[in-house]
Protein backbone atom coordinates (compact mmCIF):
# COMPACT_ATOMS: atom_id res chain seq x y z
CA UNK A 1 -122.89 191.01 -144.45
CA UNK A 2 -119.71 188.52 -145.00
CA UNK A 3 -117.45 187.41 -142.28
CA UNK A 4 -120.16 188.72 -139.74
CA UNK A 5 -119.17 188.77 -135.83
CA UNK A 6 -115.26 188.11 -136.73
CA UNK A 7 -113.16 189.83 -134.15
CA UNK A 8 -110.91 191.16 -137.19
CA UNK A 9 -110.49 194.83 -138.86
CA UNK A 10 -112.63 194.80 -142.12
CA UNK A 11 -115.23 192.23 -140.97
CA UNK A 12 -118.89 192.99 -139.68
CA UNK A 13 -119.02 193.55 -135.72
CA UNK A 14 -121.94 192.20 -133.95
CA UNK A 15 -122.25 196.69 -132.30
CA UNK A 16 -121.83 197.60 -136.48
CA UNK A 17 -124.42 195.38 -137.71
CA UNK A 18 -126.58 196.59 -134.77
CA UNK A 19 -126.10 200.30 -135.56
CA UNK A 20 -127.24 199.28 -139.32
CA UNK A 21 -129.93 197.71 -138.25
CA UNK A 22 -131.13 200.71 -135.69
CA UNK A 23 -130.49 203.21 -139.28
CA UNK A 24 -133.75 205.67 -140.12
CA UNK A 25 -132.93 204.89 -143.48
CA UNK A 26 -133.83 201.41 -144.61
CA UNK A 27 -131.48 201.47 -147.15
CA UNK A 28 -129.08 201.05 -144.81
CA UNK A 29 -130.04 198.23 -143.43
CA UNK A 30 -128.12 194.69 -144.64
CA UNK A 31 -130.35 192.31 -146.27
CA UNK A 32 -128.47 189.14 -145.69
CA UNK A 33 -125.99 187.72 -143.28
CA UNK A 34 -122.90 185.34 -143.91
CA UNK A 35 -124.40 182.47 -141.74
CA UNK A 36 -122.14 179.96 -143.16
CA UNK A 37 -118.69 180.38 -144.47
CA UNK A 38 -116.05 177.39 -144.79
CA UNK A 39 -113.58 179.53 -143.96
CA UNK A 40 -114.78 180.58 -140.64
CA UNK A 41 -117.11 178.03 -139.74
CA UNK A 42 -114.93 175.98 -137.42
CA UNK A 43 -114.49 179.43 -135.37
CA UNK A 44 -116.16 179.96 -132.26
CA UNK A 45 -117.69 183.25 -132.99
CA UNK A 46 -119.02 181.87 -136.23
CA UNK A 47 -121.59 179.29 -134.22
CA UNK A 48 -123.51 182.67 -133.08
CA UNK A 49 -124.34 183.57 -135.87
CA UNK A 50 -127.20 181.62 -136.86
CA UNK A 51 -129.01 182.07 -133.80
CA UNK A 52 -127.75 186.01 -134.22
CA UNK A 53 -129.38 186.05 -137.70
CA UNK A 54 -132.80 184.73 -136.18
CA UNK A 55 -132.58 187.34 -133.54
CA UNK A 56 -132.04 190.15 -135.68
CA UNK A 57 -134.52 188.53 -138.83
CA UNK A 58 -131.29 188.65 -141.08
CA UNK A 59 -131.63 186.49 -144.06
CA UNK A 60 -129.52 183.58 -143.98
CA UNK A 61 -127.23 182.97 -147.19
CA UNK A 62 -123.80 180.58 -147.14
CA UNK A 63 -120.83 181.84 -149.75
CA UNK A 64 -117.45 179.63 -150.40
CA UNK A 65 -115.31 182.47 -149.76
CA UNK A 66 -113.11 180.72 -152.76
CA UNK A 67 -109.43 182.11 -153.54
CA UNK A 68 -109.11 179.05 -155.47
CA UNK A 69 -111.38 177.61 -158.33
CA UNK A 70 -111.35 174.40 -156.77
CA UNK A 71 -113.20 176.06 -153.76
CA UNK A 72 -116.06 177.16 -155.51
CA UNK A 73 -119.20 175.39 -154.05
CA UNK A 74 -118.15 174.43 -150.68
CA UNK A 75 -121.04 176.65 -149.47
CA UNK A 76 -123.99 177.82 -151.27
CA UNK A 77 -127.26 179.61 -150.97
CA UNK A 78 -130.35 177.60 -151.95
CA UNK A 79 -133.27 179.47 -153.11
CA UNK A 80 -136.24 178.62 -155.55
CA UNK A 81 -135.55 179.86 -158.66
CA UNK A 82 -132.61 180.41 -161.40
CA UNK A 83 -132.19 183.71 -161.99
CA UNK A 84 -131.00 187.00 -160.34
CA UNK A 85 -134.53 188.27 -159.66
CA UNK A 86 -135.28 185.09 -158.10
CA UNK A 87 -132.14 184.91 -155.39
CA UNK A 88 -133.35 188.95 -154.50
CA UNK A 89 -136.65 187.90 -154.05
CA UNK A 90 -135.56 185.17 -151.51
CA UNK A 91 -133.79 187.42 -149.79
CA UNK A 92 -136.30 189.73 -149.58
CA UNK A 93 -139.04 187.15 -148.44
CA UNK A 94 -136.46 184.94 -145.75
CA UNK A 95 -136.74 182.11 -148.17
CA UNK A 96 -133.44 181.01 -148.49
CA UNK A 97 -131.44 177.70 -146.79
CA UNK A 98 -127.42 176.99 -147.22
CA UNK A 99 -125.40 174.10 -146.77
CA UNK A 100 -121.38 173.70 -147.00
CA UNK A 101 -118.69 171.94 -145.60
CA UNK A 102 -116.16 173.60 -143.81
CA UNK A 103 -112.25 173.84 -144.98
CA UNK A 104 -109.94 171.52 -142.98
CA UNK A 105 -106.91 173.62 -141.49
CA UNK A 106 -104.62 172.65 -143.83
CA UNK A 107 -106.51 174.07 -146.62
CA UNK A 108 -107.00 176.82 -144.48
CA UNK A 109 -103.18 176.91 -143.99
CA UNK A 110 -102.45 176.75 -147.71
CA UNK A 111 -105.23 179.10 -149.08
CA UNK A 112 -103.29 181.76 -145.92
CA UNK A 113 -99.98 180.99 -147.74
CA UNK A 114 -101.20 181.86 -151.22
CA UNK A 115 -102.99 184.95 -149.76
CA UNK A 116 -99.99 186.18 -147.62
CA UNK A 117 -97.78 185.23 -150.99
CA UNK A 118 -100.66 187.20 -153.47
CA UNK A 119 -100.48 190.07 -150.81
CA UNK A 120 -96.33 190.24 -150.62
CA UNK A 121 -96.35 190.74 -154.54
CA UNK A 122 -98.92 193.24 -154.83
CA UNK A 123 -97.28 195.23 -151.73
CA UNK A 124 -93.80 195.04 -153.89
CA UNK A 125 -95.54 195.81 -157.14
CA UNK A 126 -97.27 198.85 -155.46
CA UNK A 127 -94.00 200.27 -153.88
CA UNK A 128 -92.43 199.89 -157.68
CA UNK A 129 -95.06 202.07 -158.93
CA UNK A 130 -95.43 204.01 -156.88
CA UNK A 131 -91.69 204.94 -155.44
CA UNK A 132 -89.85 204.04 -158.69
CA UNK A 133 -92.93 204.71 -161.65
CA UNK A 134 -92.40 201.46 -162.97
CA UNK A 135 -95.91 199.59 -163.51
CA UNK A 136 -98.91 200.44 -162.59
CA UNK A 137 -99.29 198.95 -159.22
CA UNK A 138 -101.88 196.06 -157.87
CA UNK A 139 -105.08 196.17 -156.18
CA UNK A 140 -104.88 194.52 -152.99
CA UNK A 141 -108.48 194.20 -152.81
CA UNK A 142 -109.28 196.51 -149.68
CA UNK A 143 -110.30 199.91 -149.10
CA UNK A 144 -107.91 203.03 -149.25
């Protein structure tokens, strides 16, 4: 589950991730948890969720949530092993740790500006296609 206990539309809610978890259907159920994300970590809602993970035996994983290549890394999952298989199997078996640094706000500021800026094109490009046919649009990376 990424961005998990975020107070925003498209993120995991504490009463979502509950009803998952309460699912007759294992498959349903998540098999990680976003306990560590630079972009979030310096929000209050995001100190819960370690202790939220431990209460609800979510594994605990860390991603960068990079827009940028230079982001890459500034959170990540440690698990023994090398290989696909091997990160699954972690999960499965709670063996994982993460570590990461969060983003100071002006990185935080200037990854927002790209974002907004990314997001103001591909609203333009997707009114050209699709009020005027001219190209084919852009994917703004969220659910219709």
């Amino acid at each position: 589950m990424a961005h998990p206990l975020v107070p925003y539309p498209l993120c995991a809610s504490e009463g979502t991730i509950r009803r998952l978890l309460d699912e007759a259907d294992a498959a349903r159920h998540p098999d990680a948890i976003e306990a560590f994300n630079p972009t979030t970590a310096r929000m209050r809602w995001s100190a819960r969720v370690p202790a939220f993970a431990f209460e609800t035996r979510l594994t605990q994983v860390a991603s960068s949530d990079a827009h940028r290549a230079s982001s890459v890394g500034r959170a990540i999952t440690r698990f023994r092993g090398d290989d696909a298989e091997a990160v699954r199997r972690a999960i499965v078996d709670d063996a994982t740790a993460w570590e990461g640094t969060p983003y100071a706000w002006s990185e935080q500021m200037g990854m927002f500006r790209q974002q907004t800026a990314k997001n103001a094109r591909a609203v333009r490009d997707t009114v050209r296609h699709r009020v005027m046919r001219q190209g084919t649009g852009r994917d703004l990376g969220y659910p219709r």
